[in-house]
C-alpha atoms as a PDB file:
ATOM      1  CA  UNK A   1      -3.729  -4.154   4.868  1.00  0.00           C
ATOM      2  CA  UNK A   2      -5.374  -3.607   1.564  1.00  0.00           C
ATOM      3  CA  UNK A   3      -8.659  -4.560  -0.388  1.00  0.00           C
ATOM      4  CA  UNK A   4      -7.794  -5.613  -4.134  1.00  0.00           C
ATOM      5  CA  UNK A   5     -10.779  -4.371  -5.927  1.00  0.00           C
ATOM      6  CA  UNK A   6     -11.107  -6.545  -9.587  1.00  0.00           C
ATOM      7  CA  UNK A   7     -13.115  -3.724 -12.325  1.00  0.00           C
ATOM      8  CA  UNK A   8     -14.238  -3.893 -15.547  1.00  0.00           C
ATOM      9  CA  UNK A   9     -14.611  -1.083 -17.718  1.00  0.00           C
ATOM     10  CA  UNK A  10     -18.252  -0.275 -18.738  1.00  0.00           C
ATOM     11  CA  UNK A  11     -17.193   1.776 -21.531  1.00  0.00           C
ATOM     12  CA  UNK A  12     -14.695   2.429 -24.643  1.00  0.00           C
ATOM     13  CA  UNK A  13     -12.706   4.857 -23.115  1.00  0.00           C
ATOM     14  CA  UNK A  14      -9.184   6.569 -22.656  1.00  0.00           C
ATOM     15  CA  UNK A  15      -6.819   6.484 -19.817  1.00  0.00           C
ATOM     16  CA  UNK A  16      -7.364   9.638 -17.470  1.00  0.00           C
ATOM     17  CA  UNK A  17      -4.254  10.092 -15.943  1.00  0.00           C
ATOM     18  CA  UNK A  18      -5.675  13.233 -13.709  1.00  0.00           C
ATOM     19  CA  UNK A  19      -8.148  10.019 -11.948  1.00  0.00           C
ATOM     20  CA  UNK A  20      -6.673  11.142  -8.041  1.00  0.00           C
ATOM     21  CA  UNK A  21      -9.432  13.112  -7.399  1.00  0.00           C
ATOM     22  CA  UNK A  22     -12.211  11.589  -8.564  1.00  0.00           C
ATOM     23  CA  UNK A  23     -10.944   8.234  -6.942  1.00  0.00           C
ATOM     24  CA  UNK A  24      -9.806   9.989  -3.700  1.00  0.00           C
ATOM     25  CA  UNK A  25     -13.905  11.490  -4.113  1.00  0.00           C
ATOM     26  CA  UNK A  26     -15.298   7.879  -4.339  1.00  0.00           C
ATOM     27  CA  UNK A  27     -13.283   6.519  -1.736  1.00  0.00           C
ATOM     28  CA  UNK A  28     -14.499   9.643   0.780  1.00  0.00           C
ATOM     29  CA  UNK A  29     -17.752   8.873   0.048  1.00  0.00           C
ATOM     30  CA  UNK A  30     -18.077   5.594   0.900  1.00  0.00           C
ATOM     31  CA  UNK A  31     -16.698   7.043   4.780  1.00  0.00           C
ATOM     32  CA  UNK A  32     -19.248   9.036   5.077  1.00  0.00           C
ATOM     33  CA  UNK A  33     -21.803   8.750   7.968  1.00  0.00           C
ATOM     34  CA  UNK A  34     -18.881   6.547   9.406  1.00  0.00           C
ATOM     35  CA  UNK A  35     -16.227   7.523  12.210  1.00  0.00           C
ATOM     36  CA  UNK A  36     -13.916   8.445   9.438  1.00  0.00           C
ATOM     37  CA  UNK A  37     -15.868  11.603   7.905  1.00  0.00           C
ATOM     38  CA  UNK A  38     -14.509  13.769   9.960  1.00  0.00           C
ATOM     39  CA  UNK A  39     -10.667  12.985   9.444  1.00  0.00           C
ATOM     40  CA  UNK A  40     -11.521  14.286   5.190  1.00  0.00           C
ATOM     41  CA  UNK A  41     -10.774  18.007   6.988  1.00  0.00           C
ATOM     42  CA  UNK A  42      -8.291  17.419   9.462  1.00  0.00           C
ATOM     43  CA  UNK A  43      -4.965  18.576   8.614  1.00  0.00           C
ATOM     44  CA  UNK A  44      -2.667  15.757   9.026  1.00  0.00           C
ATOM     45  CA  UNK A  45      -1.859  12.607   6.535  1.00  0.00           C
ATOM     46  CA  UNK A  46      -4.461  10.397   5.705  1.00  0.00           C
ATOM     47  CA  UNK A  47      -5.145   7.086   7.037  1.00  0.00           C
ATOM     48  CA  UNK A  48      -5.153   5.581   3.446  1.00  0.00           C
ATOM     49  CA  UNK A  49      -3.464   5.345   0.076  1.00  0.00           C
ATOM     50  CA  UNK A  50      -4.428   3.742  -3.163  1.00  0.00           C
ATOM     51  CA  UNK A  51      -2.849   2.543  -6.678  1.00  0.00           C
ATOM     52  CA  UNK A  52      -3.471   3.874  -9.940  1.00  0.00           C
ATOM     53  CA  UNK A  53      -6.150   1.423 -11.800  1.00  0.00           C
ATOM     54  CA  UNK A  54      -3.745  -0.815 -13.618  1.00  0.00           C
ATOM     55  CA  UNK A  55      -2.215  -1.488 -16.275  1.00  0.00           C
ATOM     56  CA  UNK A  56      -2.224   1.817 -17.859  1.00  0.00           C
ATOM     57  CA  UNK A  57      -3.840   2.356 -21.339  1.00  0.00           C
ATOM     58  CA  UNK A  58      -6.919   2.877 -23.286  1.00  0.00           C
ATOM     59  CA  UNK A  59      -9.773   0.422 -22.567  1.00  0.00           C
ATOM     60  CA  UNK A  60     -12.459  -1.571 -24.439  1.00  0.00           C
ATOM     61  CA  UNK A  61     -15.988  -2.048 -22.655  1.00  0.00           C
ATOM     62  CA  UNK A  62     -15.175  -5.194 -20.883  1.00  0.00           C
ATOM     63  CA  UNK A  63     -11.631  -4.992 -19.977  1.00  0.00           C
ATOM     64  CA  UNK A  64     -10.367  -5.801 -17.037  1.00  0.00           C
ATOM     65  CA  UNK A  65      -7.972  -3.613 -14.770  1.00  0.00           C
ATOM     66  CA  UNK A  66      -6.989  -3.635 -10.678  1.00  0.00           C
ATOM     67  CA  UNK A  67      -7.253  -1.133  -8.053  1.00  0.00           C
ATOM     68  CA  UNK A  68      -5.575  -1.311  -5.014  1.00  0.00           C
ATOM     69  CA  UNK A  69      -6.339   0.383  -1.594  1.00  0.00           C
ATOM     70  CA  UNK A  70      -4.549   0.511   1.709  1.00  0.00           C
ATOM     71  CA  UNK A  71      -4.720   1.689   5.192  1.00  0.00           C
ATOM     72  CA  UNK A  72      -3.132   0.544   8.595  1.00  0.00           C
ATOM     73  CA  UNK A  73      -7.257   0.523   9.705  1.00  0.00           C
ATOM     74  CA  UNK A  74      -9.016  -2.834   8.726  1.00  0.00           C
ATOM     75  CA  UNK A  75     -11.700  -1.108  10.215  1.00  0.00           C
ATOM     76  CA  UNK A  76     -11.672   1.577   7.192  1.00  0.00           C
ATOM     77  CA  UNK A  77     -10.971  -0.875   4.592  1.00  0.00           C
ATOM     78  CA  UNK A  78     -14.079  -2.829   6.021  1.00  0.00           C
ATOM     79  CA  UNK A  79     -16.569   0.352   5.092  1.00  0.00           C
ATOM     80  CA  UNK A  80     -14.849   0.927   2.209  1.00  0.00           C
ATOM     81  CA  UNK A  81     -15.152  -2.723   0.963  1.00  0.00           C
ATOM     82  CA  UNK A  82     -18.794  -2.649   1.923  1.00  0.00           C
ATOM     83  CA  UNK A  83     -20.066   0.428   0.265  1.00  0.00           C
ATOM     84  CA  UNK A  84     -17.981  -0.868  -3.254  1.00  0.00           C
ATOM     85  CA  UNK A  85     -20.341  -3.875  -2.667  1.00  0.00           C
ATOM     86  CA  UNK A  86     -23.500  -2.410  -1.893  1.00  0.00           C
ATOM     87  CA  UNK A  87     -22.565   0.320  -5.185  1.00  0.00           C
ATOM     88  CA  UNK A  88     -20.055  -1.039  -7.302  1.00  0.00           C
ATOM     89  CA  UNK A  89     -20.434   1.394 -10.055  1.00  0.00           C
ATOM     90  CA  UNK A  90     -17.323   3.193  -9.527  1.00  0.00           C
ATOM     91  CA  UNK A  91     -16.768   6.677 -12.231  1.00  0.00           C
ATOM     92  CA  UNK A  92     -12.836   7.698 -11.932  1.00  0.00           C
ATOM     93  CA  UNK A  93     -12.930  10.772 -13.941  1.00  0.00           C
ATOM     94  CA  UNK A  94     -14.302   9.895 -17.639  1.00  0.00           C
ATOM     95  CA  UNK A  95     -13.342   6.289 -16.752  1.00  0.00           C
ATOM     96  CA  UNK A  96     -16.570   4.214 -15.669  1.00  0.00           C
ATOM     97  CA  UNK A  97     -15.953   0.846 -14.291  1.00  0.00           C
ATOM     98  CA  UNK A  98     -17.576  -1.561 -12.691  1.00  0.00           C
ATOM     99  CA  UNK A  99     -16.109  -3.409  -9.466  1.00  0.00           C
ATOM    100  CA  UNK A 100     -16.731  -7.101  -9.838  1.00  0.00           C
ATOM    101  CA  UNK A 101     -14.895  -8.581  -7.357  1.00  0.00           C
ATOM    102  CA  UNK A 102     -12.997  -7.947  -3.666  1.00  0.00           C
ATOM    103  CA  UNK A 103     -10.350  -9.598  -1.981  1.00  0.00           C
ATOM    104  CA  UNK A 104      -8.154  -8.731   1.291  1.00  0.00           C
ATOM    105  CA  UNK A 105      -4.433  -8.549   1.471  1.00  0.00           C
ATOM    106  CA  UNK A 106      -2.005  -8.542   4.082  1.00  0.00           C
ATOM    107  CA  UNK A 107       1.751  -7.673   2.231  1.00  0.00           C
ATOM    108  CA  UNK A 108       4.603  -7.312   4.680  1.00  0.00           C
ATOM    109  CA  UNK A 109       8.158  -6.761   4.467  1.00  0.00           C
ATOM    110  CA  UNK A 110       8.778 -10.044   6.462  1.00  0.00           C
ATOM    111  CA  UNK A 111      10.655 -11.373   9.263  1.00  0.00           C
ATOM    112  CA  UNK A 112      14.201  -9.394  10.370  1.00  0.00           C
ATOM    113  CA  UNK A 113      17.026 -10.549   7.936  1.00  0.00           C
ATOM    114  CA  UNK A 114      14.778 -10.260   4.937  1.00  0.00           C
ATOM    115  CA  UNK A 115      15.748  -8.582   2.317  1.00  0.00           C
ATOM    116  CA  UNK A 116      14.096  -6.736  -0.543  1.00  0.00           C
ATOM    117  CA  UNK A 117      12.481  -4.020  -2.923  1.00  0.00           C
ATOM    118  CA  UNK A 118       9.398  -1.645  -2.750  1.00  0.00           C
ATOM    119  CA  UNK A 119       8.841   0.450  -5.816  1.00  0.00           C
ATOM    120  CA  UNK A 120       6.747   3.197  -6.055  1.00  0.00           C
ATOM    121  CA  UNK A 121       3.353   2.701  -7.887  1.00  0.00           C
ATOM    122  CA  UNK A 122       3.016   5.686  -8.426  1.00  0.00           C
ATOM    123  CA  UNK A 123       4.903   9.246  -7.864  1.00  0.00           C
ATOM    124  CA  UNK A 124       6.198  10.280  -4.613  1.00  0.00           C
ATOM    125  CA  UNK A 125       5.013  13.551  -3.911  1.00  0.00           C
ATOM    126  CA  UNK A 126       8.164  15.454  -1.097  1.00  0.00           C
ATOM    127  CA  UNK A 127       8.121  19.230  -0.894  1.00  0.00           C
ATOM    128  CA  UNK A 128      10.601  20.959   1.234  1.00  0.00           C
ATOM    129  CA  UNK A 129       9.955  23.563   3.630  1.00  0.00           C
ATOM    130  CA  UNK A 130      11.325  26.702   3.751  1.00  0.00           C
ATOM    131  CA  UNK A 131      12.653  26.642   7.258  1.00  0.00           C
ATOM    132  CA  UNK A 132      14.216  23.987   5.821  1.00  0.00           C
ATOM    133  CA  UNK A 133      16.130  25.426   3.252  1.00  0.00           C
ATOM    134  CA  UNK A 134      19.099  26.078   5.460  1.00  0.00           C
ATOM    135  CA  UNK A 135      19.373  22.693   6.498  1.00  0.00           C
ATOM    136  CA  UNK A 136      19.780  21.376   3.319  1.00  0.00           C
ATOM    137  CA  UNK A 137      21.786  23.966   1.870  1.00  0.00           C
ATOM    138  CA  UNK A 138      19.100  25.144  -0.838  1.00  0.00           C
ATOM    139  CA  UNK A 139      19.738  28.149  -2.019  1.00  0.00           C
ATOM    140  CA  UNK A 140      16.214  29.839  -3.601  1.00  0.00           C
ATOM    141  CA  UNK A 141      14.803  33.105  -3.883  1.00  0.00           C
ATOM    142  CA  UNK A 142      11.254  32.674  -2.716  1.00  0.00           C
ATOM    143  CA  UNK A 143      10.179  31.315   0.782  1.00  0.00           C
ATOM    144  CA  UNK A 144       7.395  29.269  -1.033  1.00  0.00           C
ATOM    145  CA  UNK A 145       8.116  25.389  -0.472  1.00  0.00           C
ATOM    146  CA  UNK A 146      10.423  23.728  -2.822  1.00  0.00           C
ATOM    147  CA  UNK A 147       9.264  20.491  -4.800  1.00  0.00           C
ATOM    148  CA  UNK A 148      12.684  17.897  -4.350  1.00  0.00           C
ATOM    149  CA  UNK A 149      14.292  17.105  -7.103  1.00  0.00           C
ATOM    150  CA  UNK A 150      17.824  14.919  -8.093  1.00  0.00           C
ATOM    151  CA  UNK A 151      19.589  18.385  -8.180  1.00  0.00           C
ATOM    152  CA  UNK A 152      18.900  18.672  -3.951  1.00  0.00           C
ATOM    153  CA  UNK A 153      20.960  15.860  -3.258  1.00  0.00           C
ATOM    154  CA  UNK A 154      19.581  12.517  -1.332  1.00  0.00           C
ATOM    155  CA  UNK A 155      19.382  14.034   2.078  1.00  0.00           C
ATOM    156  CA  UNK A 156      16.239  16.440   1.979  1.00  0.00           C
ATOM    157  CA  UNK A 157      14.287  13.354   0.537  1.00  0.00           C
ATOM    158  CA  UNK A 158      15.330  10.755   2.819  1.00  0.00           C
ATOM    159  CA  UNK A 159      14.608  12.801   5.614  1.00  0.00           C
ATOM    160  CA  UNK A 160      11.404  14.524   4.563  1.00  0.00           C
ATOM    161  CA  UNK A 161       9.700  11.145   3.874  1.00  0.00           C
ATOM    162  CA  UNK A 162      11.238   9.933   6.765  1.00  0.00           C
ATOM    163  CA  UNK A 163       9.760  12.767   9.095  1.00  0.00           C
ATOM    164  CA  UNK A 164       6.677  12.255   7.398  1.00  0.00           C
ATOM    165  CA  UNK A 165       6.436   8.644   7.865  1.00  0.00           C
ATOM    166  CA  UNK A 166       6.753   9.376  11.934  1.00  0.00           C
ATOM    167  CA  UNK A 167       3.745  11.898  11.882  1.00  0.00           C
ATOM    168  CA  UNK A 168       1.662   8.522  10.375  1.00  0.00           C
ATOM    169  CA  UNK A 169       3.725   6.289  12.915  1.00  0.00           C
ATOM    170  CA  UNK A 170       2.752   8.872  15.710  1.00  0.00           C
ATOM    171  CA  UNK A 171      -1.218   8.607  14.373  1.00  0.00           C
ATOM    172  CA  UNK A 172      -1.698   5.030  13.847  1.00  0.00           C
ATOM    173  CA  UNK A 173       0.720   3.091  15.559  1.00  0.00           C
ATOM    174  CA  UNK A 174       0.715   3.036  19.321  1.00  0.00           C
ATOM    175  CA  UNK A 175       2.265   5.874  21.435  1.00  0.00           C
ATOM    176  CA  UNK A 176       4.556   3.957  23.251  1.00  0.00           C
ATOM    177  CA  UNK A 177       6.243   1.781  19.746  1.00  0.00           C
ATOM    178  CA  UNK A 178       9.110   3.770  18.625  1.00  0.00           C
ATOM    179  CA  UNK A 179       8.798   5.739  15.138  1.00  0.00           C
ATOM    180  CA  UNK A 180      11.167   5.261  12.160  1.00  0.00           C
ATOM    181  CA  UNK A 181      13.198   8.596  13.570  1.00  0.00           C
ATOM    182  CA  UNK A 182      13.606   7.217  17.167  1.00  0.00           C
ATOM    183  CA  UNK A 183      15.700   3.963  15.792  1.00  0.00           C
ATOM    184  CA  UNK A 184      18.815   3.820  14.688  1.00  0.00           C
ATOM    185  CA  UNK A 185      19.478   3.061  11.097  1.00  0.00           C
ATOM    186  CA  UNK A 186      18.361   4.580   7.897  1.00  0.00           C
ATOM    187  CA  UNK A 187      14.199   3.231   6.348  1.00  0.00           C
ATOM    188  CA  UNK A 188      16.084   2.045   3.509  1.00  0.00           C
ATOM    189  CA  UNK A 189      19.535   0.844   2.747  1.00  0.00           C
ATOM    190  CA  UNK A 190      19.457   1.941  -1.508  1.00  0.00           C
ATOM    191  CA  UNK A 191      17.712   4.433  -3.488  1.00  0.00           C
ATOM    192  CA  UNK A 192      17.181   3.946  -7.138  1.00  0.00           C
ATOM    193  CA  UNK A 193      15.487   6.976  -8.802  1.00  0.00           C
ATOM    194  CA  UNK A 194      13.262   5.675 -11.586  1.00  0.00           C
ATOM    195  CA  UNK A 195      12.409   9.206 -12.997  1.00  0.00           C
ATOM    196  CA  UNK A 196      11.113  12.432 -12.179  1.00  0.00           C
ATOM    197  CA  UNK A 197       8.206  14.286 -13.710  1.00  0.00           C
ATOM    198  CA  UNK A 198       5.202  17.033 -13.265  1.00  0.00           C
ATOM    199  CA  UNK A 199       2.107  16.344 -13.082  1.00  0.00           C
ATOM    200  CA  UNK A 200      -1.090  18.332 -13.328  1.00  0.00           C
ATOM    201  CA  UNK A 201      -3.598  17.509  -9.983  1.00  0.00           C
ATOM    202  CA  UNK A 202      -6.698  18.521  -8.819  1.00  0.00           C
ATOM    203  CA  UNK A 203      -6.446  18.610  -4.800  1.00  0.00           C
ATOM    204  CA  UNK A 204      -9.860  20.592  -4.210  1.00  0.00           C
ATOM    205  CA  UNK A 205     -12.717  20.728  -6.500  1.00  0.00           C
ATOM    206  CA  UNK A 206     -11.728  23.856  -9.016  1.00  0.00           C
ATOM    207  CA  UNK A 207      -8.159  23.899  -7.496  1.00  0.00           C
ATOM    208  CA  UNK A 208      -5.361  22.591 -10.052  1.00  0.00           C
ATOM    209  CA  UNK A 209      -1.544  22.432  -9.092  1.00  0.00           C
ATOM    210  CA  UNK A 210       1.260  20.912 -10.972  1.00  0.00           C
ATOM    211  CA  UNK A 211       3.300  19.037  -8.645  1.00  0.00           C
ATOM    212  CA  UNK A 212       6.994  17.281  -9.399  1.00  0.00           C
ATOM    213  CA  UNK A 213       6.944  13.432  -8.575  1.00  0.00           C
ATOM    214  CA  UNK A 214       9.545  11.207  -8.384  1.00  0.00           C
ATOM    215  CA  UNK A 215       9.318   6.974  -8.751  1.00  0.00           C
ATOM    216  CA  UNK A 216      11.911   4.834  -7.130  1.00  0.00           C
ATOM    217  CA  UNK A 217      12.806   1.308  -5.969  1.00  0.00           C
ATOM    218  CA  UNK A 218      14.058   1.210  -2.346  1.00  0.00           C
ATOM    219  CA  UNK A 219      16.478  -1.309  -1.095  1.00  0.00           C
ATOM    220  CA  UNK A 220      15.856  -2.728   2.328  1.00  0.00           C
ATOM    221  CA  UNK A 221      16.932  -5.529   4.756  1.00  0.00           C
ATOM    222  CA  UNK A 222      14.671  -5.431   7.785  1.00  0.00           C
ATOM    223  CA  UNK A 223      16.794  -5.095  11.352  1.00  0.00           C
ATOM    224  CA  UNK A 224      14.574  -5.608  13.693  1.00  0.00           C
ATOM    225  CA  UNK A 225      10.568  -5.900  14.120  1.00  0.00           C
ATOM    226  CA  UNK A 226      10.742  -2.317  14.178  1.00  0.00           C
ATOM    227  CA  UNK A 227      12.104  -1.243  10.989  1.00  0.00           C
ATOM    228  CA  UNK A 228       9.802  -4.178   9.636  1.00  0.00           C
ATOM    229  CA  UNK A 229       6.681  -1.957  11.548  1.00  0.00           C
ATOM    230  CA  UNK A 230       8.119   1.120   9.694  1.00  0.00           C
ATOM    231  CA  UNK A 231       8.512  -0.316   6.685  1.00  0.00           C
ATOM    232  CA  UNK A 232       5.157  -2.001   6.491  1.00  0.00           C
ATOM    233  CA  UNK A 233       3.334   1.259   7.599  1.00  0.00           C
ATOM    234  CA  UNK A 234       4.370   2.790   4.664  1.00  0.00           C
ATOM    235  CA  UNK A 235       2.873  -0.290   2.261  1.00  0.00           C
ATOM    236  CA  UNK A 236      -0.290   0.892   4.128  1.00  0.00           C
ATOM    237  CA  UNK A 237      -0.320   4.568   4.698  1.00  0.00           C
ATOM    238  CA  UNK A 238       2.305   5.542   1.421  1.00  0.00           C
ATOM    239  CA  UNK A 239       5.595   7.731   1.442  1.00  0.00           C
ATOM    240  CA  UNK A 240       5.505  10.893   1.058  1.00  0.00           C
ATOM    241  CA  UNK A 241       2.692  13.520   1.049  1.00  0.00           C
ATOM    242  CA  UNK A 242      -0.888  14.112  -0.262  1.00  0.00           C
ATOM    243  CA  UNK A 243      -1.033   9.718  -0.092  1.00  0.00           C
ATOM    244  CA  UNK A 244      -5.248  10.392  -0.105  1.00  0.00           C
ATOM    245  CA  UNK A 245      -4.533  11.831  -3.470  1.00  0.00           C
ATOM    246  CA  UNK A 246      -3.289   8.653  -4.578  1.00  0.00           C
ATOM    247  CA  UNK A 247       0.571   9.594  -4.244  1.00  0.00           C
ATOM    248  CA  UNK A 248       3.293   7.533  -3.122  1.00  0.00           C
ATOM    249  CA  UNK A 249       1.634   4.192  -3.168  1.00  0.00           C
ATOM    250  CA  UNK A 250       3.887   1.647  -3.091  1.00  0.00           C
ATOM    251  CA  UNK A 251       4.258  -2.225  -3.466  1.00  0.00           C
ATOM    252  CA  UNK A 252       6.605  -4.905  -2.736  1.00  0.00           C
ATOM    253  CA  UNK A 253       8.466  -6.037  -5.993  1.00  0.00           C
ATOM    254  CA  UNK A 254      10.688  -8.370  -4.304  1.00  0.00           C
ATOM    255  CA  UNK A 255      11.467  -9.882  -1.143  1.00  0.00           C
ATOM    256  CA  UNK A 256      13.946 -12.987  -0.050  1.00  0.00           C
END
């Protein structure tokens, strides 16, 4: 599920590519004094993801851009919705906008047999661990995670945002529906890397990391209704880590 938020710029202003924590800020504040405050400090993945404002670029006072958010919670999106209507000033950073209009969405991978792509919106975020390292043959000299990157081969990646996609399966689907690793069959039948690339991002107020990203377009044909739950959790909750940040959103490019 998702809320497609239509905002106009208020301002003359340029693109702030470092927007995920100011937008991750606005979108915690409109959950607070709800049942959702509490999950800001608990340490396990979010139970929402959202785009980058799109397209990309510099902006005139008046222009138009879209921002997407998505959670497997209507419930969520419904406080979230409400609170952008009740204050639709919305400040990403030194971009100031104005949210003038909201509209649900339901995407889904369809029916079993269908076949498709979902790209990433934005970068996936996948950092190996070092108990780990063994696994997947990485040979390092520091037991600090490991950011993946082409040179690690496919299988840490599949894997990791596989076995991250059960921890979300195992918090917001029911316990007795069986997560992605419980099935036979891989989430996605092709991997296209788009690119990699570092990027600078505030996670707490004051705190700055770099983190290596990755964008792709993932090949699927759903099996059974299933994979198509899998597959559909991750439209709503993202792949990969840190998806409250605004990482690993993705969207369905195609689908027959």
């Amino acid at each position: 599920m998702r809320i497609l938020n239509t905002i106009h710029a208020r301002a003359d202003t340029a693109y702030d590519n470092a927007y995920h924590h100011k937008l991750s800020g606005r979108i915690w504040r409109a959950l607070e004094g709800t049942e959702y405050d509490d999950v800001h400090d608990e340490n396990q993945p979010k139970p929402f993801s959202f785009s980058n404002p799109f397209p990309p670029g510099d902006m005139q006072e008046g222009d138009r851009r879209t921002l997407l958010i998505a959670s497997p919670d209507e419930e969520l999106l419904a406080h979230i919705a409400a609170d952008l209507k009740d204050t639709p000033e919305l400040n990403i950073g030194e971009m100031p906008f104005t949210v003038s209009d909201l509209s649900p969405l339901s995407p889904d991978v369809g029916e079993p047999g269908t076949s498709g792509t979902i790209e990433s919106g934005t970068g996936v975020l996948v950092r190996i661990p070092p108990w780990r390292f063994e696994e997947y043959d990485i040979n390092v000299d520091h037991d600090e995670a490991e950011f993946w990157r082409p040179e690690l081969t496919m299988e840490p990646f599949r894997k990791q945002i596989e076995a991250n996609l059960d921890k979300k399966h195992g918090l917001y689907c029911p316990d007795y529906l069986p997560g992605p690793s419980d099935v036979d069959g891989d989430l996605f039948d092709g991997y296209e890397l788009i690119k990699t690339f570092a990027v600078p991002v505030t996670v707490t107020e004051g705190q700055e990391m770099t983190y290596v990203l990755s964008k792709w377009e993932f090949e699927y044909t759903v099996r059974d209704d299933h994979h198509r739950r899998h597959l559909n959790l991750a439209l709503d909750c993202g792949l990969g880590e840190r998806n409250s940040l605004g990482l690993g959103f993705v969207n369905i490019k195609e689908a027959n």
